[in-house]
N, C-alpha and C. Protein backbone atom coordinates (compact mmCIF):
# COMPACT_ATOMS: atom_id res chain seq x y z
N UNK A 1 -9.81 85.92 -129.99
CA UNK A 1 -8.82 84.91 -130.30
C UNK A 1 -9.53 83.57 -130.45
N UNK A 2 -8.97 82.64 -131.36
CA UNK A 2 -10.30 81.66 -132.08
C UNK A 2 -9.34 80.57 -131.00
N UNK A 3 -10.18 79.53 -130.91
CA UNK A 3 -9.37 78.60 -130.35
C UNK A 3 -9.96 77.09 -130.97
N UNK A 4 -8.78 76.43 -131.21
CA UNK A 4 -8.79 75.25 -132.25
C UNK A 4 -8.64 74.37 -131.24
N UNK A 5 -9.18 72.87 -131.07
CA UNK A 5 -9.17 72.14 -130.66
C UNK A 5 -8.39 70.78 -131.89
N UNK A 6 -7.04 70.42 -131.23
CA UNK A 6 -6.43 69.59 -132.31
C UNK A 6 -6.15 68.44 -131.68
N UNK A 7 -6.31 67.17 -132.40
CA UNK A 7 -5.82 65.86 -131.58
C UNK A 7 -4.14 65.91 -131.51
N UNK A 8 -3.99 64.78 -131.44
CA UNK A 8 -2.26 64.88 -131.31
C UNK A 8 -1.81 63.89 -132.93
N UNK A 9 -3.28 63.34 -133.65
CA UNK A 9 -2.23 62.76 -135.18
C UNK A 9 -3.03 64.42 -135.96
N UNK A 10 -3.87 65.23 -135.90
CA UNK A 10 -4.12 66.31 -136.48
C UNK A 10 -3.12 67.06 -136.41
N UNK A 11 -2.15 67.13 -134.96
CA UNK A 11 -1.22 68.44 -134.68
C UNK A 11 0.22 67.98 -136.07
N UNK A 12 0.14 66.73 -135.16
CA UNK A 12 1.34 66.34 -135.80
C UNK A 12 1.41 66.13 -137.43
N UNK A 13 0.12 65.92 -138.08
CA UNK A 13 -0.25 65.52 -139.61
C UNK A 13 0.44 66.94 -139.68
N UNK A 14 -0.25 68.46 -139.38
CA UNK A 14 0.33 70.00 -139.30
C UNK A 14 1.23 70.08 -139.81
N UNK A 15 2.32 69.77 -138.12
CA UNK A 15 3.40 69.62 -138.37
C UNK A 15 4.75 69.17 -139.25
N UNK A 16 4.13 68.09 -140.05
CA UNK A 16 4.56 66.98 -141.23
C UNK A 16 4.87 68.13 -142.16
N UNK A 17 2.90 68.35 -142.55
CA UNK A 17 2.96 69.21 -143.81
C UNK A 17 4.04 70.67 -143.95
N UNK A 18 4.02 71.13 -142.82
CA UNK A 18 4.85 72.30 -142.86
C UNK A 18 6.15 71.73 -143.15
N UNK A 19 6.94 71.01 -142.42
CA UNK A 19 8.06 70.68 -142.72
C UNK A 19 8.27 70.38 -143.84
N UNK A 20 7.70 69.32 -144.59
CA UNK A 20 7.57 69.45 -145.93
C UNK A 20 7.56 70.87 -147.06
N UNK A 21 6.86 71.11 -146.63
CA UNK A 21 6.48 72.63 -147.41
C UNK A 21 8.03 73.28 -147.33
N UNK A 22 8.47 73.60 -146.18
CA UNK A 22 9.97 74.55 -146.36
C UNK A 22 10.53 73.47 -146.91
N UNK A 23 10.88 71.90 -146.89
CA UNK A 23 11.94 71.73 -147.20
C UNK A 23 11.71 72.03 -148.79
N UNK A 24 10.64 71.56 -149.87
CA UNK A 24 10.55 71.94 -150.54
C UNK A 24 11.02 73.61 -151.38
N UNK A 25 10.48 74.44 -150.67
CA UNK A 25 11.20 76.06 -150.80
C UNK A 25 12.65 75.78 -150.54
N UNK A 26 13.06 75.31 -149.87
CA UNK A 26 14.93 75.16 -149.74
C UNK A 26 15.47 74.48 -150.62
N UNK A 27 14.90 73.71 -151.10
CA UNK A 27 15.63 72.41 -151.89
C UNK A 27 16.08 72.95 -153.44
N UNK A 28 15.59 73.98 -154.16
CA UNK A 28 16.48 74.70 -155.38
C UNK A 28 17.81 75.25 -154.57
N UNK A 29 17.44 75.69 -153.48
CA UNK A 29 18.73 76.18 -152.96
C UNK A 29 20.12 75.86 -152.29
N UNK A 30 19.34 74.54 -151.82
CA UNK A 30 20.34 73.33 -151.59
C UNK A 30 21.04 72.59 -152.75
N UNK A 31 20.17 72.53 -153.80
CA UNK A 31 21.31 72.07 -155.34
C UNK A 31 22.16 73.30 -155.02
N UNK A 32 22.04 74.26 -155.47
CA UNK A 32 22.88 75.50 -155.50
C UNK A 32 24.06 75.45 -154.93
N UNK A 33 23.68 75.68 -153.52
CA UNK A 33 25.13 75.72 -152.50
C UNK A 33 25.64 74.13 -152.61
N UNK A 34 24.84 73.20 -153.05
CA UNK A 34 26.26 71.96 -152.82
C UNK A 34 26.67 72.31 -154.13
N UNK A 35 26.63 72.78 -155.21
CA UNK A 35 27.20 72.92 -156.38
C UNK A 35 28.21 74.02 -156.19
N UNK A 36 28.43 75.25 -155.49
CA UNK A 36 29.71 76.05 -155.09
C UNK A 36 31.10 75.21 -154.89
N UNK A 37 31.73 76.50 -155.67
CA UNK A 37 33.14 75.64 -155.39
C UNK A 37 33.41 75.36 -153.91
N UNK A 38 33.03 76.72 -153.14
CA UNK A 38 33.58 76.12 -151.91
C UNK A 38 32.69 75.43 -151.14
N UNK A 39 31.92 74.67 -151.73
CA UNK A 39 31.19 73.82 -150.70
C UNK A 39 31.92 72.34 -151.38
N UNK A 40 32.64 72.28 -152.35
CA UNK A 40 32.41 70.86 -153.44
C UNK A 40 33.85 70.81 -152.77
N UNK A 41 35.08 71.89 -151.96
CA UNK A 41 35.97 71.80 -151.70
C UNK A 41 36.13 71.20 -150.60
N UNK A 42 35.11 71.91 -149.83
CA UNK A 42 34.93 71.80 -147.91
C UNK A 42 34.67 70.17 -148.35
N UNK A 43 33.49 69.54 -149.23
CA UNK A 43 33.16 68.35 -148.91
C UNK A 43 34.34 66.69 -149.27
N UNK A 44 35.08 67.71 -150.34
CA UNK A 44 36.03 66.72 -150.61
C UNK A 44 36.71 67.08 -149.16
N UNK A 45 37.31 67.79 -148.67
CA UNK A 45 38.09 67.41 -147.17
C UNK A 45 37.62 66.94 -146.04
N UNK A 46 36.53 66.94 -145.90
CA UNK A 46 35.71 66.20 -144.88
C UNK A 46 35.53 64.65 -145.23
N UNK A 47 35.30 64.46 -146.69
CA UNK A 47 35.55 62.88 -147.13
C UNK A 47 37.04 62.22 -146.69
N UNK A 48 38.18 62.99 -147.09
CA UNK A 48 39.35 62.94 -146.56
C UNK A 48 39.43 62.25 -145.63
N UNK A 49 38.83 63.39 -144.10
CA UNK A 49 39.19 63.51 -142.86
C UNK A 49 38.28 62.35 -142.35
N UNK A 50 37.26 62.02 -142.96
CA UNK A 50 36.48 60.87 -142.67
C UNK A 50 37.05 59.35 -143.12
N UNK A 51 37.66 59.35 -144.06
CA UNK A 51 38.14 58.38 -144.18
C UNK A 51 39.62 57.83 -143.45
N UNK A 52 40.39 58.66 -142.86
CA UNK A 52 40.99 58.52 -141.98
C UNK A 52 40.73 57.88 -140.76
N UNK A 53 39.38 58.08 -140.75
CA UNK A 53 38.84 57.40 -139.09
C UNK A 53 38.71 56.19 -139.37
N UNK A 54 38.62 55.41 -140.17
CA UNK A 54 39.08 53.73 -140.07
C UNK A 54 37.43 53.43 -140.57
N UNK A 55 37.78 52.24 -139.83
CA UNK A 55 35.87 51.57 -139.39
C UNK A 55 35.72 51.24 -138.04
N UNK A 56 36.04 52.50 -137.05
CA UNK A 56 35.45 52.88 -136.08
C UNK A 56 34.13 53.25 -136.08
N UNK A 57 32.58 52.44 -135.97
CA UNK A 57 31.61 52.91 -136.16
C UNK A 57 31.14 53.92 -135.17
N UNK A 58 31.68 54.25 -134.02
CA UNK A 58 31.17 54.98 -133.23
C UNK A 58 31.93 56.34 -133.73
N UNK A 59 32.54 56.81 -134.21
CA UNK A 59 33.60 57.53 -134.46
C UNK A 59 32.91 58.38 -135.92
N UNK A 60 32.27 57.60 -136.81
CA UNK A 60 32.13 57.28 -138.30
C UNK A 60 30.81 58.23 -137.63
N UNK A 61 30.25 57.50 -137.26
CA UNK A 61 28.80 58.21 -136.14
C UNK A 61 28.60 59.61 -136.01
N UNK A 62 29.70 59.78 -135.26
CA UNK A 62 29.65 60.81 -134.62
C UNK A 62 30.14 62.20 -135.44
N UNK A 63 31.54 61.45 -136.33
CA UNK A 63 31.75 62.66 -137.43
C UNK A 63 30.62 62.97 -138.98
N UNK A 64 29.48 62.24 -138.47
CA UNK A 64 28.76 62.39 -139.78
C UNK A 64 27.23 63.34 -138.77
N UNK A 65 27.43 63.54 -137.57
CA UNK A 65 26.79 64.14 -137.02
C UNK A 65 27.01 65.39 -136.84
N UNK A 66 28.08 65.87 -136.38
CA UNK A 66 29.24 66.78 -136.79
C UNK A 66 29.13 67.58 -138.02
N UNK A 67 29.31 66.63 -139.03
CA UNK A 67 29.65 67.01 -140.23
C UNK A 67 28.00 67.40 -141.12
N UNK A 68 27.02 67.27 -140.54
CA UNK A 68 25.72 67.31 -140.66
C UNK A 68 25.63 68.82 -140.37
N UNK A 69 26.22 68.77 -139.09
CA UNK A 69 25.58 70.14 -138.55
C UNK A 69 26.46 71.51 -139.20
N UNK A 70 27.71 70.58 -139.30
CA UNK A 70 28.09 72.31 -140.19
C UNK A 70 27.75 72.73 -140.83
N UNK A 71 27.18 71.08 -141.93
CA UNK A 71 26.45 71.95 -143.40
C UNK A 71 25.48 72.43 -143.13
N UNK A 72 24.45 72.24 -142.39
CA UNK A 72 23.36 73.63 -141.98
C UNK A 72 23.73 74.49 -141.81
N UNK A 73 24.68 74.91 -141.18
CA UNK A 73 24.86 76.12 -140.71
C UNK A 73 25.56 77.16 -142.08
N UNK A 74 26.30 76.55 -142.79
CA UNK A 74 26.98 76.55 -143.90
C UNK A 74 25.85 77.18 -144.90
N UNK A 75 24.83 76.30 -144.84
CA UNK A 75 23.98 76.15 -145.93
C UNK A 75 22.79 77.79 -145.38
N UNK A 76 22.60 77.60 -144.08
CA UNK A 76 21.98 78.70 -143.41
C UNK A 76 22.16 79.86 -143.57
N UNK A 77 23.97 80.26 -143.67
CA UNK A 77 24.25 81.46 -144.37
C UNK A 77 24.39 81.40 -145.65
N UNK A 78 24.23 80.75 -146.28
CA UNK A 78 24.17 80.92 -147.67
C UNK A 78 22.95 81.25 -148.00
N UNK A 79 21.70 80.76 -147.47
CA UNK A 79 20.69 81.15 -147.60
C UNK A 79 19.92 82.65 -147.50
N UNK A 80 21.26 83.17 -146.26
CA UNK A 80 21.04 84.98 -145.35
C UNK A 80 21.78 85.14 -146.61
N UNK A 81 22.74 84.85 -147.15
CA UNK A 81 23.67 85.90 -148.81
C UNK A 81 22.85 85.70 -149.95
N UNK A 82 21.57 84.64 -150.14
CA UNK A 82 20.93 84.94 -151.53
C UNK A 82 19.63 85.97 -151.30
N UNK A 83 19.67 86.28 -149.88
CA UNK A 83 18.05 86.64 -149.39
C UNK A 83 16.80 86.15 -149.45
N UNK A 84 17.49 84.58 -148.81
CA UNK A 84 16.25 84.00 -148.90
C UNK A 84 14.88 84.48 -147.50
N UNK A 85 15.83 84.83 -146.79
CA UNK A 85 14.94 85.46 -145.14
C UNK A 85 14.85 86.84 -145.48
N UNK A 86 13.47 87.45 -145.91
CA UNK A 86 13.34 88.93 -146.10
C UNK A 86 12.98 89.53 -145.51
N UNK A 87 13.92 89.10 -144.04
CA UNK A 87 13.70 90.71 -142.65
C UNK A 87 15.58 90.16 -142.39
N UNK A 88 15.94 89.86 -143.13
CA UNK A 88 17.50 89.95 -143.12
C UNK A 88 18.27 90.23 -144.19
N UNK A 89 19.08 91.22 -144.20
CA UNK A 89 19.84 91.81 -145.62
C UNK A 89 20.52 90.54 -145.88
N UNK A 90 20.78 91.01 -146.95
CA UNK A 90 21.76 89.84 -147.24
C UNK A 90 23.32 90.40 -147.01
N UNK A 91 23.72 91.11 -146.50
CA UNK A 91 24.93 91.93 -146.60
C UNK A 91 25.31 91.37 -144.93
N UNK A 92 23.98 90.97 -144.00
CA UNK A 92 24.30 90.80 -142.77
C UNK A 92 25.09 89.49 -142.27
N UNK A 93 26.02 90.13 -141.18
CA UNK A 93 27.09 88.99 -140.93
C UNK A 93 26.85 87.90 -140.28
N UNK A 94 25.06 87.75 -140.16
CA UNK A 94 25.08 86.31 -140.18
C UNK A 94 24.89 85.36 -141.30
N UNK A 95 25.24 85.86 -141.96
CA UNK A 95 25.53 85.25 -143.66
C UNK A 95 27.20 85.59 -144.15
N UNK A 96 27.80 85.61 -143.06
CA UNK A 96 29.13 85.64 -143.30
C UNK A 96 29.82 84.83 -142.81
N UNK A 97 30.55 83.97 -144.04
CA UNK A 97 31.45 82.91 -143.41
C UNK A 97 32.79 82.99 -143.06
N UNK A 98 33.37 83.00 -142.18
CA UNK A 98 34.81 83.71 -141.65
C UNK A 98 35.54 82.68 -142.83
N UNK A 99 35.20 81.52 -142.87
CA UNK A 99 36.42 80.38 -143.61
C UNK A 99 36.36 80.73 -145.20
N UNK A 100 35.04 81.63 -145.62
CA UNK A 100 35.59 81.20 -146.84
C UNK A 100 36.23 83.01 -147.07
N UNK A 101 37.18 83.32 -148.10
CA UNK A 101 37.74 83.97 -148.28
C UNK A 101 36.61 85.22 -149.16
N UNK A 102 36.43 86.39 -149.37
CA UNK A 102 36.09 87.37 -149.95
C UNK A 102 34.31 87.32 -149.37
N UNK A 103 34.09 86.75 -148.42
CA UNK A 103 32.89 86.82 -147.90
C UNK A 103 32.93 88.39 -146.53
């Protein structure tokens, strides 16, 4: 077993590049799913429901944190239904979204 000796701006430079690298591989796929009807639907009602909250900035905050995390998750199974992860079918129900209909 080899063992690497890394500083902490070498680990982290690493770290950068990788992140980079997937977001790149995701990012055709992210046009994609925000272009679905039911994502262009979900986002018009969340604009809705957001604009209801006033200009409460703590509020505004917090539902855009919220509203952050669904779309990952959103976007996550969409990713398990095109097969983008190939030790996961795409048929598997963690690529199944209960909300949207014929999934």
């Amino acid at each position: 077993m080899a063992k690497i000796k890394l500083s902490d701006d070498e680990l982290w430079k690493r770290v950068e590049e990788d992140r980079l690298r997937e977001e790149r591989r995701r990012e055709p796929y992210l046009i994609a799913f925000r272009a679905t009807p039911e994502e262009v639907a979900i986002r018009e009602a969340e604009d809705l429901q957001q604009g209801a909250l006033g200009e409460e900035r703590i509020a505004l905050f917090a539902e855009k944190l919220v509203r952050g995390g669904r779309e990952m998750v959103r976007f996550e199974r969409y990713l398990i239904r095109q097969g983008f992860f190939p030790n996961i079918p795409k048929g598997h129900q963690l690529g199944v979204d209960k909300n949207i209909e014929g999934w």
